[in-house]
N, C-alpha and C. Protein backbone atom coordinates (compact mmCIF):
# COMPACT_ATOMS: atom_id res chain seq x y z
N UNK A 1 23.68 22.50 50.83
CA UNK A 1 24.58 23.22 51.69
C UNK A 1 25.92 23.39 50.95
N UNK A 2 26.42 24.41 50.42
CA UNK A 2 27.61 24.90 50.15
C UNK A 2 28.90 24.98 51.26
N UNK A 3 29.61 23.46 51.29
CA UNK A 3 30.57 23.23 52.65
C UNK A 3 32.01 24.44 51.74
N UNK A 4 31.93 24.78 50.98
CA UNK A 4 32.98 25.41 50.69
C UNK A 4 32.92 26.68 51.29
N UNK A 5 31.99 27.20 50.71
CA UNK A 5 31.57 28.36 51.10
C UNK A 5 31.58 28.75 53.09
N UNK A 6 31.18 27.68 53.63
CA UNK A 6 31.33 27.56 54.64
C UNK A 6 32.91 27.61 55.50
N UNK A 7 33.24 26.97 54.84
CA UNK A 7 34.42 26.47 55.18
C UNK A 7 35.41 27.70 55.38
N UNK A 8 35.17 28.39 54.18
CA UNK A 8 35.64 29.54 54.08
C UNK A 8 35.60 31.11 54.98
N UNK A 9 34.16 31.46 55.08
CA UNK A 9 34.22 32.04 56.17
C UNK A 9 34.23 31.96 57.39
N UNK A 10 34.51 30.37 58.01
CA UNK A 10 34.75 30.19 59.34
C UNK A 10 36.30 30.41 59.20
N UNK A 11 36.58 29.91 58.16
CA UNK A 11 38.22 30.25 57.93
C UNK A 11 38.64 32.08 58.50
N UNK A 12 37.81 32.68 57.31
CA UNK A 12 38.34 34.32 57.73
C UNK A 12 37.20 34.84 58.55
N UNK A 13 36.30 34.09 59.13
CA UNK A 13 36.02 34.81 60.85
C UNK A 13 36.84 34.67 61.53
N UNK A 14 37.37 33.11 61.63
CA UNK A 14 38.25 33.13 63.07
C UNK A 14 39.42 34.14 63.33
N UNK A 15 40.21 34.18 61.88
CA UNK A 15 40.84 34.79 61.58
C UNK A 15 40.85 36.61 62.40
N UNK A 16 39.78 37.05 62.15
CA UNK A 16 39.17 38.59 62.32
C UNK A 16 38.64 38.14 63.81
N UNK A 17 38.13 37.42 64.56
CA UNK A 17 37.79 37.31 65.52
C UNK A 17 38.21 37.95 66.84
N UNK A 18 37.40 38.41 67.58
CA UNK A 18 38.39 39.00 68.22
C UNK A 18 37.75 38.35 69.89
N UNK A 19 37.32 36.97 69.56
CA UNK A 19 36.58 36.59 71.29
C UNK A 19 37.48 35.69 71.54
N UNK A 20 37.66 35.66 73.08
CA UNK A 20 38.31 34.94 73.89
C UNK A 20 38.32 33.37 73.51
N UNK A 21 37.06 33.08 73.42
CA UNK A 21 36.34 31.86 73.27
C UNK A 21 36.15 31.12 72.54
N UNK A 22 37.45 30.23 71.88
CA UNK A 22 37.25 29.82 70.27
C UNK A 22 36.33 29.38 69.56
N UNK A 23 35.90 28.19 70.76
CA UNK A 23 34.56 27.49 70.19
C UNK A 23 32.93 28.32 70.32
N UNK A 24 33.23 29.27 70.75
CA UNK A 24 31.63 30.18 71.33
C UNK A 24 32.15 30.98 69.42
N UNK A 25 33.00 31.02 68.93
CA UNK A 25 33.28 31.80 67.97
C UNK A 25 32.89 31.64 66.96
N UNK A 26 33.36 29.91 67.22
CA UNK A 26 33.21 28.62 66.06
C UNK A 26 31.13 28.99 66.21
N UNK A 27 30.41 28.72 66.92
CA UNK A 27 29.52 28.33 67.58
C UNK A 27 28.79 29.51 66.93
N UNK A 28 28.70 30.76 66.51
CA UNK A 28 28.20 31.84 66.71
C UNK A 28 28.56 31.97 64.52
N UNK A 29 29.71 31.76 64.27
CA UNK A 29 30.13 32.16 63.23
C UNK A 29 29.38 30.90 62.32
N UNK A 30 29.28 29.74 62.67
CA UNK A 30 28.39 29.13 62.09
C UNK A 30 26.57 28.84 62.04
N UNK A 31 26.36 29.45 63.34
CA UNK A 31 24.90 29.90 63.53
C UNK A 31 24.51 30.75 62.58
N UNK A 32 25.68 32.05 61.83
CA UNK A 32 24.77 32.76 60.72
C UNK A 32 24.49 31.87 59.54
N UNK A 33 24.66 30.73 59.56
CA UNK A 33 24.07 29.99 57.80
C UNK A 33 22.88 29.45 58.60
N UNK A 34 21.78 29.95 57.52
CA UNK A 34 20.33 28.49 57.93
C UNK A 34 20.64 27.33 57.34
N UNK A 35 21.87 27.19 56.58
CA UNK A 35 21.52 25.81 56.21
C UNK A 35 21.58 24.97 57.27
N UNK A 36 22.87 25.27 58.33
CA UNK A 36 23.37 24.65 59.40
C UNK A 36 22.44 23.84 59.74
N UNK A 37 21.30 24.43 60.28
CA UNK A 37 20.28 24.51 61.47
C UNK A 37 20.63 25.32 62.72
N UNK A 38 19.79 24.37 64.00
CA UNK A 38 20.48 24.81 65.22
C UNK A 38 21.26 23.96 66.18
N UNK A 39 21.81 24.86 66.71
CA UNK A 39 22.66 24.28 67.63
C UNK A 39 22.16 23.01 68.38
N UNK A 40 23.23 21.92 68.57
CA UNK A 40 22.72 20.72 69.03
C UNK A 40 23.80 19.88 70.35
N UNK A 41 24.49 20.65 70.25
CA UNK A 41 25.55 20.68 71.49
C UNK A 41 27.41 20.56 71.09
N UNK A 42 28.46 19.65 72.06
CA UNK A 42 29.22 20.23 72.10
C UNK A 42 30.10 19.38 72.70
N UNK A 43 30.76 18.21 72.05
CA UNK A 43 31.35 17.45 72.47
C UNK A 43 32.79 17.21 72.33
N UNK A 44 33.63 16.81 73.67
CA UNK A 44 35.04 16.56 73.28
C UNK A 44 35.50 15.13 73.07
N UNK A 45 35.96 15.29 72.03
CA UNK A 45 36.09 13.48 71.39
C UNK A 45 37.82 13.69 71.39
N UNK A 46 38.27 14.30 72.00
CA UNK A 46 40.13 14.39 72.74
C UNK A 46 40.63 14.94 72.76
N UNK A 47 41.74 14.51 73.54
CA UNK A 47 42.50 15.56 74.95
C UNK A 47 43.73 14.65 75.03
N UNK A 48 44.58 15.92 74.37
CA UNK A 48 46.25 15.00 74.20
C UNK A 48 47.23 16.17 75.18
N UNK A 49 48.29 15.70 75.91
CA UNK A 49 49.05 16.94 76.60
C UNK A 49 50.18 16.73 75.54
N UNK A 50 50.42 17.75 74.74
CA UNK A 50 51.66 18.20 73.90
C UNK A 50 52.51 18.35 74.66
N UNK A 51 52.95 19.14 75.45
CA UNK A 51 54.34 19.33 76.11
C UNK A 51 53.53 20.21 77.79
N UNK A 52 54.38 20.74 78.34
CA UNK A 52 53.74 21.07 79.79
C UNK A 52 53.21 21.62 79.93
N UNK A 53 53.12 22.51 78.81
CA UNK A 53 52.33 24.46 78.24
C UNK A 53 50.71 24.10 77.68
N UNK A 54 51.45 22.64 77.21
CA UNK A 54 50.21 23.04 76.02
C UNK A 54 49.22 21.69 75.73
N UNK A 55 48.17 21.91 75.60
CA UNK A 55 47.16 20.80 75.32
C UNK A 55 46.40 20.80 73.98
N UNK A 56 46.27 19.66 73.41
CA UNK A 56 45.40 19.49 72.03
C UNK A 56 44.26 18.70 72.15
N UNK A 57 42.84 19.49 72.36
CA UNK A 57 41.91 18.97 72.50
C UNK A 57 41.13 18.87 71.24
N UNK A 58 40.19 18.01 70.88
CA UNK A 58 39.54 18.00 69.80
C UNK A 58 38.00 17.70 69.90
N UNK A 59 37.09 18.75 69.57
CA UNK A 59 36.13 19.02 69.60
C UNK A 59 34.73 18.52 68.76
N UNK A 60 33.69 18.27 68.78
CA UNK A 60 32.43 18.38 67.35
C UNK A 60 31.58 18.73 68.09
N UNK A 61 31.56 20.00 67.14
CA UNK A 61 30.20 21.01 67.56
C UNK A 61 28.89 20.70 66.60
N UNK A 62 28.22 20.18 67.02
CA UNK A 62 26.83 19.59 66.43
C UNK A 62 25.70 20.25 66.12
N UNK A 63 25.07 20.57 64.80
CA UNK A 63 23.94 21.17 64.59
C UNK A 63 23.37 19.88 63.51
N UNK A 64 21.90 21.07 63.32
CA UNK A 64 20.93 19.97 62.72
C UNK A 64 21.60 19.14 61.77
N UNK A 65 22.42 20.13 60.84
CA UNK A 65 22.80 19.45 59.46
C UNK A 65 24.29 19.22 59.26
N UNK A 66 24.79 19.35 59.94
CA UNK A 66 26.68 19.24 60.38
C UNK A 66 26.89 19.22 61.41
N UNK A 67 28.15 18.99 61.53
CA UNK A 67 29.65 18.50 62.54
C UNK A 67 30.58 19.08 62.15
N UNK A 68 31.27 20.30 63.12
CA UNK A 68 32.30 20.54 62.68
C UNK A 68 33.04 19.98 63.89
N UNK A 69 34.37 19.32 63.38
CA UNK A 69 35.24 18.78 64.35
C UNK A 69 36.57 20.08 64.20
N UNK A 70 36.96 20.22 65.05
CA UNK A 70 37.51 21.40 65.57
C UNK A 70 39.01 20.72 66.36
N UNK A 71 40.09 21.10 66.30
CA UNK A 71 41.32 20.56 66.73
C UNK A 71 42.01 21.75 67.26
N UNK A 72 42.04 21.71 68.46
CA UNK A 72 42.21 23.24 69.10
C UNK A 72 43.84 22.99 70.38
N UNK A 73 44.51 23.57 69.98
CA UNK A 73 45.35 23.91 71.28
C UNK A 73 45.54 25.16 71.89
N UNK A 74 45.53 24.77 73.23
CA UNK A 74 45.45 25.72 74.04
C UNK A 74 46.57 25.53 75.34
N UNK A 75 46.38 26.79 75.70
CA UNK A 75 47.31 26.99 76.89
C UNK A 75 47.01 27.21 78.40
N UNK A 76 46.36 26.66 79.12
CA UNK A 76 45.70 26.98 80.54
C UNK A 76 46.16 28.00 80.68
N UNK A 77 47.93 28.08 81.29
CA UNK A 77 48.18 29.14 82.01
C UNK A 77 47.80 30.30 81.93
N UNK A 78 47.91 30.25 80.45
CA UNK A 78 47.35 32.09 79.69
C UNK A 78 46.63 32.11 79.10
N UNK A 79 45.72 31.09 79.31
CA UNK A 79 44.36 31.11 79.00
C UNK A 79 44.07 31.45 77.25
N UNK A 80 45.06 30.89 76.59
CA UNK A 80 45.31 31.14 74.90
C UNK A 80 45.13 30.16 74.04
N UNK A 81 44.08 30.28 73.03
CA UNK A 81 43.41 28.53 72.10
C UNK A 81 43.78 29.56 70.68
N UNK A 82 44.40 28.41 69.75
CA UNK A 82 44.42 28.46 68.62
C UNK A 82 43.87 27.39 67.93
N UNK A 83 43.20 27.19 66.73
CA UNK A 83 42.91 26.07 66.10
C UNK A 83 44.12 25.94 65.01
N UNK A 84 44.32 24.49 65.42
CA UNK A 84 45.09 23.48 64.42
C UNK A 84 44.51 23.33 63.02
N UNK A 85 43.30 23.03 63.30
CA UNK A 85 42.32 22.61 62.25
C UNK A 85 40.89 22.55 62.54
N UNK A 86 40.55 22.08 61.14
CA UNK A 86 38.90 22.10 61.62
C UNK A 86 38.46 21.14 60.07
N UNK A 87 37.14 20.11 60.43
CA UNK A 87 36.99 19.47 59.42
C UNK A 87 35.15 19.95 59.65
N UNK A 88 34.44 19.83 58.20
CA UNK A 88 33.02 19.87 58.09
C UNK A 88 32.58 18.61 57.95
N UNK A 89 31.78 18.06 58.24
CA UNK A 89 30.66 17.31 57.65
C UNK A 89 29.28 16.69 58.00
């Protein structure tokens, strides 16, 4: 499995992305490699409140052959997620 390579175009999908749904993004943009495998679910490993606006949850989205942990803040009110980060392995 080439994690660089990977790494990379989840980098400039998210980027170009244009869905609401960060992690359905994450979820979809890593489904095109077979190395992945398949999807294996979808867990939140934390949930921090930054300030009153804003929350930092942190994610691992699980397939056969990786974990991507995903560090996402978002905004209820306006319904707005950006990723902080994101780690492979």
């Amino acid at each position: 499995m080439n994690i660089r390579k990977i790494k990379l175009a989840l980098t400039v999908g998210l980027m170009n992305s244009n869905q609401s749904n960060t992690l359905n993004a994450i979820k979809d943009l890593m489904l095109s490699f077979q190395e992945v495998g398949a999807f294996l679910g979808l867990t939140v490993t934390g949930n921090k409140r930054l300030n009153p606006a804003l929350i930092k949850e942190t994610y691992a989205i699980q397939f056969e052959n990786c974990t991507v942990d995903v560090d996402l803040v978002s905004n209820p009110m306006t319904h707005s997620q950006a990723v902080q980060g994101f780690q492979l392995h």
